[in-house]
C-alpha atoms as a PDB file:
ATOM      1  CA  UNK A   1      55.797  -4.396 127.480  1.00  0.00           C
ATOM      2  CA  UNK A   2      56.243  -6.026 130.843  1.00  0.00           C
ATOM      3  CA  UNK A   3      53.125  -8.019 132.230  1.00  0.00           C
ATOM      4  CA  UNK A   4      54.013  -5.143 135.221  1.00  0.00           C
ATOM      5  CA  UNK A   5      53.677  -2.480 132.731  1.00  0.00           C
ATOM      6  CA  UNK A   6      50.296  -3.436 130.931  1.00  0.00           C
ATOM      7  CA  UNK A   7      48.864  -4.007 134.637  1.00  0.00           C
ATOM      8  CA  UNK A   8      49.955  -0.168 135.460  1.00  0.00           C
ATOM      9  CA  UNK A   9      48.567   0.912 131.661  1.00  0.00           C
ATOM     10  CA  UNK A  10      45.204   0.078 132.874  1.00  0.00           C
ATOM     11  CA  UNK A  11      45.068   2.169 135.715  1.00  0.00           C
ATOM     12  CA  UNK A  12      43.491  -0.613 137.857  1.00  0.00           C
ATOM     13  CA  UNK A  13      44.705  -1.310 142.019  1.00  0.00           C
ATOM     14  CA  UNK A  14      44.610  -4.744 143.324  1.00  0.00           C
ATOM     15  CA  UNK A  15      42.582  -5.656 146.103  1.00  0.00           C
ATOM     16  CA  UNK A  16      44.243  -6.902 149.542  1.00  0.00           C
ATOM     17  CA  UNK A  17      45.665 -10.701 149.119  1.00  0.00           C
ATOM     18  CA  UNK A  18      43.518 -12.651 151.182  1.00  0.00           C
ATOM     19  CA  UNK A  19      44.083 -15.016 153.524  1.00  0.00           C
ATOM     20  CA  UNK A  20      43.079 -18.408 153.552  1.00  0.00           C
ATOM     21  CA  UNK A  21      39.921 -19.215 155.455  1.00  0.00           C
ATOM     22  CA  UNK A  22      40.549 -22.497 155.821  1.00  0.00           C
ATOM     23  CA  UNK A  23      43.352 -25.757 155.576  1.00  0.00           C
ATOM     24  CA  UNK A  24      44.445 -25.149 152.784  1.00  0.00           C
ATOM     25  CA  UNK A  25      47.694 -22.776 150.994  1.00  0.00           C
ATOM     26  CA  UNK A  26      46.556 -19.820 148.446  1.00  0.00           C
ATOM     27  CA  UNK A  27      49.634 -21.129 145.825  1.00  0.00           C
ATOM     28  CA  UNK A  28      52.117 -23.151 145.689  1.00  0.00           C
ATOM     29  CA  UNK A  29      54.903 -23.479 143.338  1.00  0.00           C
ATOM     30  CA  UNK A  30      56.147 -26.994 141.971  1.00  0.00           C
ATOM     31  CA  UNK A  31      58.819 -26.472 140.147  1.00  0.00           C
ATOM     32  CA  UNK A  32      58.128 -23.926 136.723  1.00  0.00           C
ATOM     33  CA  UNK A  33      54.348 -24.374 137.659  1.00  0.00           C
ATOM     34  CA  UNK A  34      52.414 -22.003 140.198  1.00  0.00           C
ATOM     35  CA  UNK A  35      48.928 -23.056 141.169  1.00  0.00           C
ATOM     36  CA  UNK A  36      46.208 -20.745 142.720  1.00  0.00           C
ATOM     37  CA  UNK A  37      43.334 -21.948 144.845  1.00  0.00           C
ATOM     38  CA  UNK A  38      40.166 -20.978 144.585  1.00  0.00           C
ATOM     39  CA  UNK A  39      39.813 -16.923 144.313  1.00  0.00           C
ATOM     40  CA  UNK A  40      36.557 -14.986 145.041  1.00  0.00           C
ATOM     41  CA  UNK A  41      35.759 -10.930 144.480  1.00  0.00           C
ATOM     42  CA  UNK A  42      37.830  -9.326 147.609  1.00  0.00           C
ATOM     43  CA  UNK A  43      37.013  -5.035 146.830  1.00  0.00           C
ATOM     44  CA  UNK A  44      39.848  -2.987 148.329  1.00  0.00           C
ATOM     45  CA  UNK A  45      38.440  -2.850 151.450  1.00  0.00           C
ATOM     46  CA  UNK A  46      38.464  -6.282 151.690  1.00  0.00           C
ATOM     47  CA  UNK A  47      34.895  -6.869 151.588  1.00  0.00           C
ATOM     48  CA  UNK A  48      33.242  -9.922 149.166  1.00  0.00           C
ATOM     49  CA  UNK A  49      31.247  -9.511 146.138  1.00  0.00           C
ATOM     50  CA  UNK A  50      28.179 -11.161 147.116  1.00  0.00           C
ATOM     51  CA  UNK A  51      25.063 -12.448 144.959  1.00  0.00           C
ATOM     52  CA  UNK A  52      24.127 -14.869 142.887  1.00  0.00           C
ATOM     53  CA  UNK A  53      23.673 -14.300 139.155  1.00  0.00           C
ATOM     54  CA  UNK A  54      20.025 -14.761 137.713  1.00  0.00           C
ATOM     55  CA  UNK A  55      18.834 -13.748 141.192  1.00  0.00           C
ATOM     56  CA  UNK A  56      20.972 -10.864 143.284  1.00  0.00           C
ATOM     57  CA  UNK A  57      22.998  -9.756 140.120  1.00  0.00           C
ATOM     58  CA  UNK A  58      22.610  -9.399 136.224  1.00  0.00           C
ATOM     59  CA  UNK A  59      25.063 -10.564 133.974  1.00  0.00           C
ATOM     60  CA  UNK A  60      27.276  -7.763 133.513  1.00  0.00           C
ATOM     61  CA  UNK A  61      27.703  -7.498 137.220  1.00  0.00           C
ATOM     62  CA  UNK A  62      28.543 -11.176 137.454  1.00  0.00           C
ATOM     63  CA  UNK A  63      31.505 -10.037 134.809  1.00  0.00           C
ATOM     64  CA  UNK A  64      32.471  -7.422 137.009  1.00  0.00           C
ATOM     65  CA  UNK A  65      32.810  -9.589 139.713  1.00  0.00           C
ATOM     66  CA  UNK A  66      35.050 -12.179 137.259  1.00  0.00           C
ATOM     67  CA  UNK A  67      37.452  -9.536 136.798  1.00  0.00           C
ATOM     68  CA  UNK A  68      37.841  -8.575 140.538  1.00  0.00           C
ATOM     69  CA  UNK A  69      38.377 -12.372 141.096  1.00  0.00           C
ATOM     70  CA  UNK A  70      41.313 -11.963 138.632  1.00  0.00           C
ATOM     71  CA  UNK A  71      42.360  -8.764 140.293  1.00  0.00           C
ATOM     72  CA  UNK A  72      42.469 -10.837 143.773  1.00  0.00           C
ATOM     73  CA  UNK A  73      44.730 -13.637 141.803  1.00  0.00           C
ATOM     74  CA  UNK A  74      47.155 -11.068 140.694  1.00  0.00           C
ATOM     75  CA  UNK A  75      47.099  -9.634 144.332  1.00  0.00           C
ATOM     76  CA  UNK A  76      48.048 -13.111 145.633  1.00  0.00           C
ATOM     77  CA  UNK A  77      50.793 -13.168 142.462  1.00  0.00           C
ATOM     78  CA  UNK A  78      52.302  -9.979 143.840  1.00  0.00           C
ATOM     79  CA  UNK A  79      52.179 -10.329 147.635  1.00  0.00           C
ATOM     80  CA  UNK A  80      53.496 -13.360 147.500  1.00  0.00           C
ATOM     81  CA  UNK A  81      56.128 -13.801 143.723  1.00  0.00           C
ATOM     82  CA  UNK A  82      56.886  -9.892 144.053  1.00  0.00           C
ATOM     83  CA  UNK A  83      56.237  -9.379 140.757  1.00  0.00           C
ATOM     84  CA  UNK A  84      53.633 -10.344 137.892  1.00  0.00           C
ATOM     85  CA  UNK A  85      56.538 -10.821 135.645  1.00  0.00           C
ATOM     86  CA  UNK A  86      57.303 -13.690 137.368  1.00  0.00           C
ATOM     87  CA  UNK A  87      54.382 -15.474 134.980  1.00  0.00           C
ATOM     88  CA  UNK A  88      55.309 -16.177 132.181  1.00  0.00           C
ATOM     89  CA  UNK A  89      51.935 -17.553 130.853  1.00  0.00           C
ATOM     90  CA  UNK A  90      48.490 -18.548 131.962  1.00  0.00           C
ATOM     91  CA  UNK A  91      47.938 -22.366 131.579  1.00  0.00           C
ATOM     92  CA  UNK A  92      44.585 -23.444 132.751  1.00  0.00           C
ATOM     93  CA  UNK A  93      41.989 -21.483 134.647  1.00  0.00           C
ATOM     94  CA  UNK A  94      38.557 -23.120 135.936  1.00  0.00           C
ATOM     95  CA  UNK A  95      35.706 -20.544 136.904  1.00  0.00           C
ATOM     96  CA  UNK A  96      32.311 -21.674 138.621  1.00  0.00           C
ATOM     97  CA  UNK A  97      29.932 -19.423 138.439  1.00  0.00           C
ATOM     98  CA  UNK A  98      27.100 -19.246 141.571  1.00  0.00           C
ATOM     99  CA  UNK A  99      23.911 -19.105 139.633  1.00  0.00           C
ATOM    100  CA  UNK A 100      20.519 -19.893 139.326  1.00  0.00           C
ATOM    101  CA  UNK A 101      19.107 -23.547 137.598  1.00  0.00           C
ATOM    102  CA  UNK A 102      18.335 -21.457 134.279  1.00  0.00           C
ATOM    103  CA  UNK A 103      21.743 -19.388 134.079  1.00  0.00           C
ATOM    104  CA  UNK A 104      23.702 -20.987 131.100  1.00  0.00           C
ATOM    105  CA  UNK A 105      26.442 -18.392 130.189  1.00  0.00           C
ATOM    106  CA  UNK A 106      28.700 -19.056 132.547  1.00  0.00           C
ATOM    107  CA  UNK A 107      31.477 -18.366 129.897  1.00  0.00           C
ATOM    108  CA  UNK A 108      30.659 -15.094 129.022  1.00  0.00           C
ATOM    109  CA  UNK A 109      31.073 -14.601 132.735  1.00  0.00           C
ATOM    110  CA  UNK A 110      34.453 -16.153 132.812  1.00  0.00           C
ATOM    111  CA  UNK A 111      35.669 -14.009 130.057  1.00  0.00           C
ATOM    112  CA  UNK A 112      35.618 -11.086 132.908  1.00  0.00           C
ATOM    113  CA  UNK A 113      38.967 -13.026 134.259  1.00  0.00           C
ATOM    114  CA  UNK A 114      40.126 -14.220 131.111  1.00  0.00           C
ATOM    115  CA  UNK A 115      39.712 -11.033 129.291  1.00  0.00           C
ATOM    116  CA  UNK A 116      41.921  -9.021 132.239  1.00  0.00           C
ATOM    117  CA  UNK A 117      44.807 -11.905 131.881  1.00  0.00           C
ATOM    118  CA  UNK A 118      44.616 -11.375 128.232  1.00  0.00           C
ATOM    119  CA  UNK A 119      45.357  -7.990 128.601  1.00  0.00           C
ATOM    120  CA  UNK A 120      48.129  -8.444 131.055  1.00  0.00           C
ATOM    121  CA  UNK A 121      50.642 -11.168 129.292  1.00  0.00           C
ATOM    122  CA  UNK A 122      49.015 -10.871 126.030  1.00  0.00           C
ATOM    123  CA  UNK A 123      46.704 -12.649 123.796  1.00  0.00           C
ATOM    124  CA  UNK A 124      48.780 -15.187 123.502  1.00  0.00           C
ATOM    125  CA  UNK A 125      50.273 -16.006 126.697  1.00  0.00           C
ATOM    126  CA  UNK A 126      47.463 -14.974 128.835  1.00  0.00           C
ATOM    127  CA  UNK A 127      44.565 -16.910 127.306  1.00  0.00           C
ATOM    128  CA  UNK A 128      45.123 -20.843 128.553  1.00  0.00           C
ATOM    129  CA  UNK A 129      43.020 -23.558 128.691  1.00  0.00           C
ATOM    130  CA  UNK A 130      39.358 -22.927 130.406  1.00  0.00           C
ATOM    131  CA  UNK A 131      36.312 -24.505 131.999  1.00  0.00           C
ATOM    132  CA  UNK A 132      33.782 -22.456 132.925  1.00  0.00           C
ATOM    133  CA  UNK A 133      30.933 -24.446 134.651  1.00  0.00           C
ATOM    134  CA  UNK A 134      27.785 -23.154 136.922  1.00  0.00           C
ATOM    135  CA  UNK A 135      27.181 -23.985 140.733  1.00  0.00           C
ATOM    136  CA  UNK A 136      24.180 -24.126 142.952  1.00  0.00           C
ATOM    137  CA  UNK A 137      26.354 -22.424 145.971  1.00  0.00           C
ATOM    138  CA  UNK A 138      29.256 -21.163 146.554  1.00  0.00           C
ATOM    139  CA  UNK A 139      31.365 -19.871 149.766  1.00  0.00           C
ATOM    140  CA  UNK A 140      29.483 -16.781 151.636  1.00  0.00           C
ATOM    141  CA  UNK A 141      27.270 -16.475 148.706  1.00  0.00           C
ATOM    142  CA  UNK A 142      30.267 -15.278 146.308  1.00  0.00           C
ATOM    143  CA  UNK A 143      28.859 -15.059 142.237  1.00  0.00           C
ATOM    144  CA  UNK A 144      32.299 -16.132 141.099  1.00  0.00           C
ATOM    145  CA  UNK A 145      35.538 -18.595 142.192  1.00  0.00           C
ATOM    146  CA  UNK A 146      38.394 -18.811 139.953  1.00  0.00           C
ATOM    147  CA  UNK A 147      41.188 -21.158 140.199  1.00  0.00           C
ATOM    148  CA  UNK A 148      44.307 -21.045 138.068  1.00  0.00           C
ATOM    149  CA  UNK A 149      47.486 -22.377 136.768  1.00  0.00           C
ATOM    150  CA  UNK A 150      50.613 -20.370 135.777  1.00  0.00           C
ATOM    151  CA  UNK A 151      54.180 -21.638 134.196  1.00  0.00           C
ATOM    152  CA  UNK A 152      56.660 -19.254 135.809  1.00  0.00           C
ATOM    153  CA  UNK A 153      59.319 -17.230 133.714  1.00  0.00           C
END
């Protein structure tokens, strides 16, 4: 199957793209390479996730929240490529995790993104390289940012 058709197979929407906040572009293409910037949790009203995990949120929720940054990539993928079959395979994805001191399973976390790419172009193009690393802020109090890089088909 399609990346398209697994996406539809799980029944899930995609949030609204969001616009950048700031100077900077949400992807760019060079060449057969498509970099993302920094993603957070936009819901389908457009509305953050907000919290910080160890403090506002439990684990599970900071998953969640993972997987709705993912669903806010693939948003931005769509909007902007037309299709998610224009990915051919995940490369390298780097999530930081807003957490307390204490919090040291940031990867578990993670695995809410990389779990949903997984599913979408398959175990084995879908799972790239990873960090997954903890910060003590991050923009409007969002639990998760994910940043990515895709080879194009």
């Amino acid at each position: 199957m399609t990346a398209t058709e697994n996406f539809q197979a799980l029944g899930l929407t995609l949030p609204p793209a969001p616009a950048p906040l700031g100077v900077y572009k949400p992807y760019l293409i060079d060449g057969k390479y498509l970099y993302l910037s920094g993603h957070g949790p936009v819901q389908d009203d457009k509305s953050l996730i907000i919290g910080r995990i160890g403090e506002d949120m439990d684990i599970e929720k900071g998953k969640l929240a993972a997987r709705q940054v993912a669903l806010t990539m693939l948003s931005t993928i769509v909007t902007n490529l037309g299709s998610l079959d224009k990915v051919k395979r995940v490369i390298k994805v780097l999530g930081m995790v807003n957490c307390t001191p204490d919090f040291g399973r940031h990867p578990y976390v993670i695995n809410g993104a990389s779990e949903l790419f997984a599913k979408i172009w398959g175990e084995e193009n879908g799972i790239g390289v990873r960090s997954a690393v903890g910060m003590g802020s991050l923009p409007d109090n969002i639990p998760v940012e994910i940043e990515a890089l895709f080879e194009l088909a």
